[in-house]
C-alpha atoms as a PDB file:
ATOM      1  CA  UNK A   1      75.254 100.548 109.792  1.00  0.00           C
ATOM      2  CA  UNK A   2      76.366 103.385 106.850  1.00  0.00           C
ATOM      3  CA  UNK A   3      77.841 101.514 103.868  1.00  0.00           C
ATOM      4  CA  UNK A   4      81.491 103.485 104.325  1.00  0.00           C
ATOM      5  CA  UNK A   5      84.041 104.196 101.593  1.00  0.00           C
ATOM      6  CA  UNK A   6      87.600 104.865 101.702  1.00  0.00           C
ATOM      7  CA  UNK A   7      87.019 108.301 103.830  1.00  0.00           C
ATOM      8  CA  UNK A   8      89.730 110.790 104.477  1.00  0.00           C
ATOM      9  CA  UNK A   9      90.074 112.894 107.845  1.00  0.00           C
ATOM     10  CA  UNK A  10      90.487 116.420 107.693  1.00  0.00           C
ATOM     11  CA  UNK A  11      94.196 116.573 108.486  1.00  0.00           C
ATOM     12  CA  UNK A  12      94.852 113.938 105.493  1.00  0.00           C
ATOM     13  CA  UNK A  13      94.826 116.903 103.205  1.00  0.00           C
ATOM     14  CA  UNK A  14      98.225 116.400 101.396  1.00  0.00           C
ATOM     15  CA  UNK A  15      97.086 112.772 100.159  1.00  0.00           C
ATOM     16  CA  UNK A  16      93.717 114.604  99.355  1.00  0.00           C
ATOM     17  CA  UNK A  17      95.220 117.084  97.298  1.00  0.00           C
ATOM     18  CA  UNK A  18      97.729 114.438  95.467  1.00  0.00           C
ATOM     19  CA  UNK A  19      94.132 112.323  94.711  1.00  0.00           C
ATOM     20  CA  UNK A  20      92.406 115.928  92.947  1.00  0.00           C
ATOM     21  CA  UNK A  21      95.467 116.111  91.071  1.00  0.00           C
ATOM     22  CA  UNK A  22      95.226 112.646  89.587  1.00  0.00           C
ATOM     23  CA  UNK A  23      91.466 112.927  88.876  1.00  0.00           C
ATOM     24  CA  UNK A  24      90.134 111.383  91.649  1.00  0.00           C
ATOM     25  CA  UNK A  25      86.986 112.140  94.275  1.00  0.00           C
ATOM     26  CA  UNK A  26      88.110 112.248  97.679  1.00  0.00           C
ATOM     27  CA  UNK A  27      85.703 111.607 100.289  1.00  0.00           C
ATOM     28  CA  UNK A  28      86.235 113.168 103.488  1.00  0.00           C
ATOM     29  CA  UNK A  29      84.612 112.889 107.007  1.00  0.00           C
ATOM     30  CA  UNK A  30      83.608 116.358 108.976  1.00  0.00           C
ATOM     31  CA  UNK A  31      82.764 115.711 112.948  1.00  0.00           C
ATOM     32  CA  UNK A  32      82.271 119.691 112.542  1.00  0.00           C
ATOM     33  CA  UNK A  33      81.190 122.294 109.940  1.00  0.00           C
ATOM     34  CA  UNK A  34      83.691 124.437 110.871  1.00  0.00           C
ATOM     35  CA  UNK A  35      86.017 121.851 109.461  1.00  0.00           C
ATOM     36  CA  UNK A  36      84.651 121.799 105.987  1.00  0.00           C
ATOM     37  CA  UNK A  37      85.955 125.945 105.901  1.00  0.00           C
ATOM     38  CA  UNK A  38      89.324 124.555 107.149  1.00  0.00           C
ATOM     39  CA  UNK A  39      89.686 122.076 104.288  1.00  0.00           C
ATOM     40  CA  UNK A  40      88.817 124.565 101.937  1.00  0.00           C
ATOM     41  CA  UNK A  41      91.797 127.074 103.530  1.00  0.00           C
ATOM     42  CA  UNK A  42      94.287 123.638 103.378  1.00  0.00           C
ATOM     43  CA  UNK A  43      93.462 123.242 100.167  1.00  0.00           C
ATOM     44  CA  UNK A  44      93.880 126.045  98.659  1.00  0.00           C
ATOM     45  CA  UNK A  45      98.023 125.786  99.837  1.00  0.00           C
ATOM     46  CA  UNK A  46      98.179 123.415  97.262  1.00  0.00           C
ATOM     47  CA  UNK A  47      96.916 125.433  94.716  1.00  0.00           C
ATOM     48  CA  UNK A  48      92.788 124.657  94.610  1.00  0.00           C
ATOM     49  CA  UNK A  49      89.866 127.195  94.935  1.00  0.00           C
ATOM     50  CA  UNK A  50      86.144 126.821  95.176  1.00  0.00           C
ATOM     51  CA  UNK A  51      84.843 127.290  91.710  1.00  0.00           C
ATOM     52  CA  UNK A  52      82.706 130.202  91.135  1.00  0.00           C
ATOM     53  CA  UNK A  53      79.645 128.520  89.917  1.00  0.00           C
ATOM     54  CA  UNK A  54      77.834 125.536  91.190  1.00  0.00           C
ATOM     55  CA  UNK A  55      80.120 124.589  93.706  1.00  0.00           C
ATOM     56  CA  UNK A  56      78.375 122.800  95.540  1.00  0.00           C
ATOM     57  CA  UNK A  57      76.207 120.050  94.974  1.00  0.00           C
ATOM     58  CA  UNK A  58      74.116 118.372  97.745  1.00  0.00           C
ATOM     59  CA  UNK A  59      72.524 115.646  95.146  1.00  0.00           C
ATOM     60  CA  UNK A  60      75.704 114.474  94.037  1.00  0.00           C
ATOM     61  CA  UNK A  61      75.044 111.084  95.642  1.00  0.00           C
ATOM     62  CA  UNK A  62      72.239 108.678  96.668  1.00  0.00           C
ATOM     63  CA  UNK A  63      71.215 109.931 100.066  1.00  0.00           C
ATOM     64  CA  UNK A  64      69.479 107.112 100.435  1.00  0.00           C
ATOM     65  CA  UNK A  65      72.553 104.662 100.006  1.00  0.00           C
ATOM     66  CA  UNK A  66      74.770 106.570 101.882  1.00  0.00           C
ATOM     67  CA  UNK A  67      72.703 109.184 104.330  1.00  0.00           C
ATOM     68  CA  UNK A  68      75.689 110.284 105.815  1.00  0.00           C
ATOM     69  CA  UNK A  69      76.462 112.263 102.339  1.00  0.00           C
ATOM     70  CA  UNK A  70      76.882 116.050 103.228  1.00  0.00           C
ATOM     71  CA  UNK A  71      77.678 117.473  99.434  1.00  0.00           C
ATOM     72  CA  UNK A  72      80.051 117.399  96.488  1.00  0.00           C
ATOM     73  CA  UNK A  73      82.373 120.453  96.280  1.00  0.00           C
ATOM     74  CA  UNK A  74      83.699 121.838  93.016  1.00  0.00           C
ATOM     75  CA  UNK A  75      86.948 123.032  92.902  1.00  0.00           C
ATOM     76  CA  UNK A  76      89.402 124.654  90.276  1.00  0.00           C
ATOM     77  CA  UNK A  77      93.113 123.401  90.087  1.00  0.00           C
ATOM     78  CA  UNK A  78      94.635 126.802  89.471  1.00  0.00           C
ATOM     79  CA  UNK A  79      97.765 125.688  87.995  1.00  0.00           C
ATOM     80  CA  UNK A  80      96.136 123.479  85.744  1.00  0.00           C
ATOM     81  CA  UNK A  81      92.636 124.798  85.505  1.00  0.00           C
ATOM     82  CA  UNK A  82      91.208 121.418  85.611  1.00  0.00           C
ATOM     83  CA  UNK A  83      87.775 120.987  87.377  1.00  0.00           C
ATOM     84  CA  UNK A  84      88.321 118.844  90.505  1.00  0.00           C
ATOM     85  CA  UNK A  85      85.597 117.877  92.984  1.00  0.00           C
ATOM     86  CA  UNK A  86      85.560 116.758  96.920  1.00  0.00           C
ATOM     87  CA  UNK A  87      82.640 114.916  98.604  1.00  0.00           C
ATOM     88  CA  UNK A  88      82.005 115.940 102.006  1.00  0.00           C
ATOM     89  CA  UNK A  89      80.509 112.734 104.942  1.00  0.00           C
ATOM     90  CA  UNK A  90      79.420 113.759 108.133  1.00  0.00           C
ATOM     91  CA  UNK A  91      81.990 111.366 110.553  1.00  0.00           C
ATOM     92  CA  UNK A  92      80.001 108.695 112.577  1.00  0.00           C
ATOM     93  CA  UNK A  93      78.524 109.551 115.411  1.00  0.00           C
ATOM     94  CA  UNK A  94      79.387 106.663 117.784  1.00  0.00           C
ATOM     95  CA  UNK A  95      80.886 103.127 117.658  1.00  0.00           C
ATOM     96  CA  UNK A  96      78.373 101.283 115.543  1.00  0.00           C
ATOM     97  CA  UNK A  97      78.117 103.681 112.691  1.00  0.00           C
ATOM     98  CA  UNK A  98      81.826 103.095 111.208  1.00  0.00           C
ATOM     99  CA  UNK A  99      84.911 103.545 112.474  1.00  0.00           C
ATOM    100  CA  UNK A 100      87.097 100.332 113.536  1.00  0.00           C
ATOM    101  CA  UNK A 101      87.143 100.111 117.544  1.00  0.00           C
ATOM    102  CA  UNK A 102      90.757 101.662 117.871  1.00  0.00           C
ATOM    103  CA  UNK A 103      89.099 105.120 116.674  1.00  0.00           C
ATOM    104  CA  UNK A 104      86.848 105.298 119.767  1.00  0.00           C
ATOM    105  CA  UNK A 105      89.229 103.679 122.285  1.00  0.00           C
END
């Protein structure tokens, strides 16, 4: 079994936002890529872009503690300026790899 964090689903994006603000690292699970494009369009309603320059940082984390670790995204608070930063999971894959039984049914 993964060793599992807190993790955030992709529609959780207004607690995910309030967390960048206070200086936090999200983590949030992806079941598809396309998801990780539609975080990045959510997030930006509350005010955050991609940084420019190494956004994206696949070694971010120990892969080999937690091999569900996609990457870490950097991101600039545009009202602020601040530096914030996301880390993308992929989502488990069936019923013994993390979720609590209610999730699959």
């Amino acid at each position: 079994m993964i060793k599992r964090g807190f993790r955030y689903q992709t529609g959780e994006i207004e607690e995910i936002a309030k967390l960048l603000k206070e200086g936090n690292i999200p983590e949030v699970d992806i079941d598809f890529e396309r998801e990780i494009e539609e975080v990045i369009s959510d997030l930006k309603v509350y005010g955050f872009e991609v940084a420019k320059e190494n956004s994206y940082d696949y070694d971010a984390v120990n892969k080999i503690e937690h091999p569900d670790f996609m990457f870490r995204l950097k991101l600039i608070d545009k009202a602020t300026g601040k530096t914030c930063f996301v880390d993308f999971y992929e989502g488990p894959k069936d019923e013994n790899d993390g979720y609590d039984e209610i999730w699959w049914g």
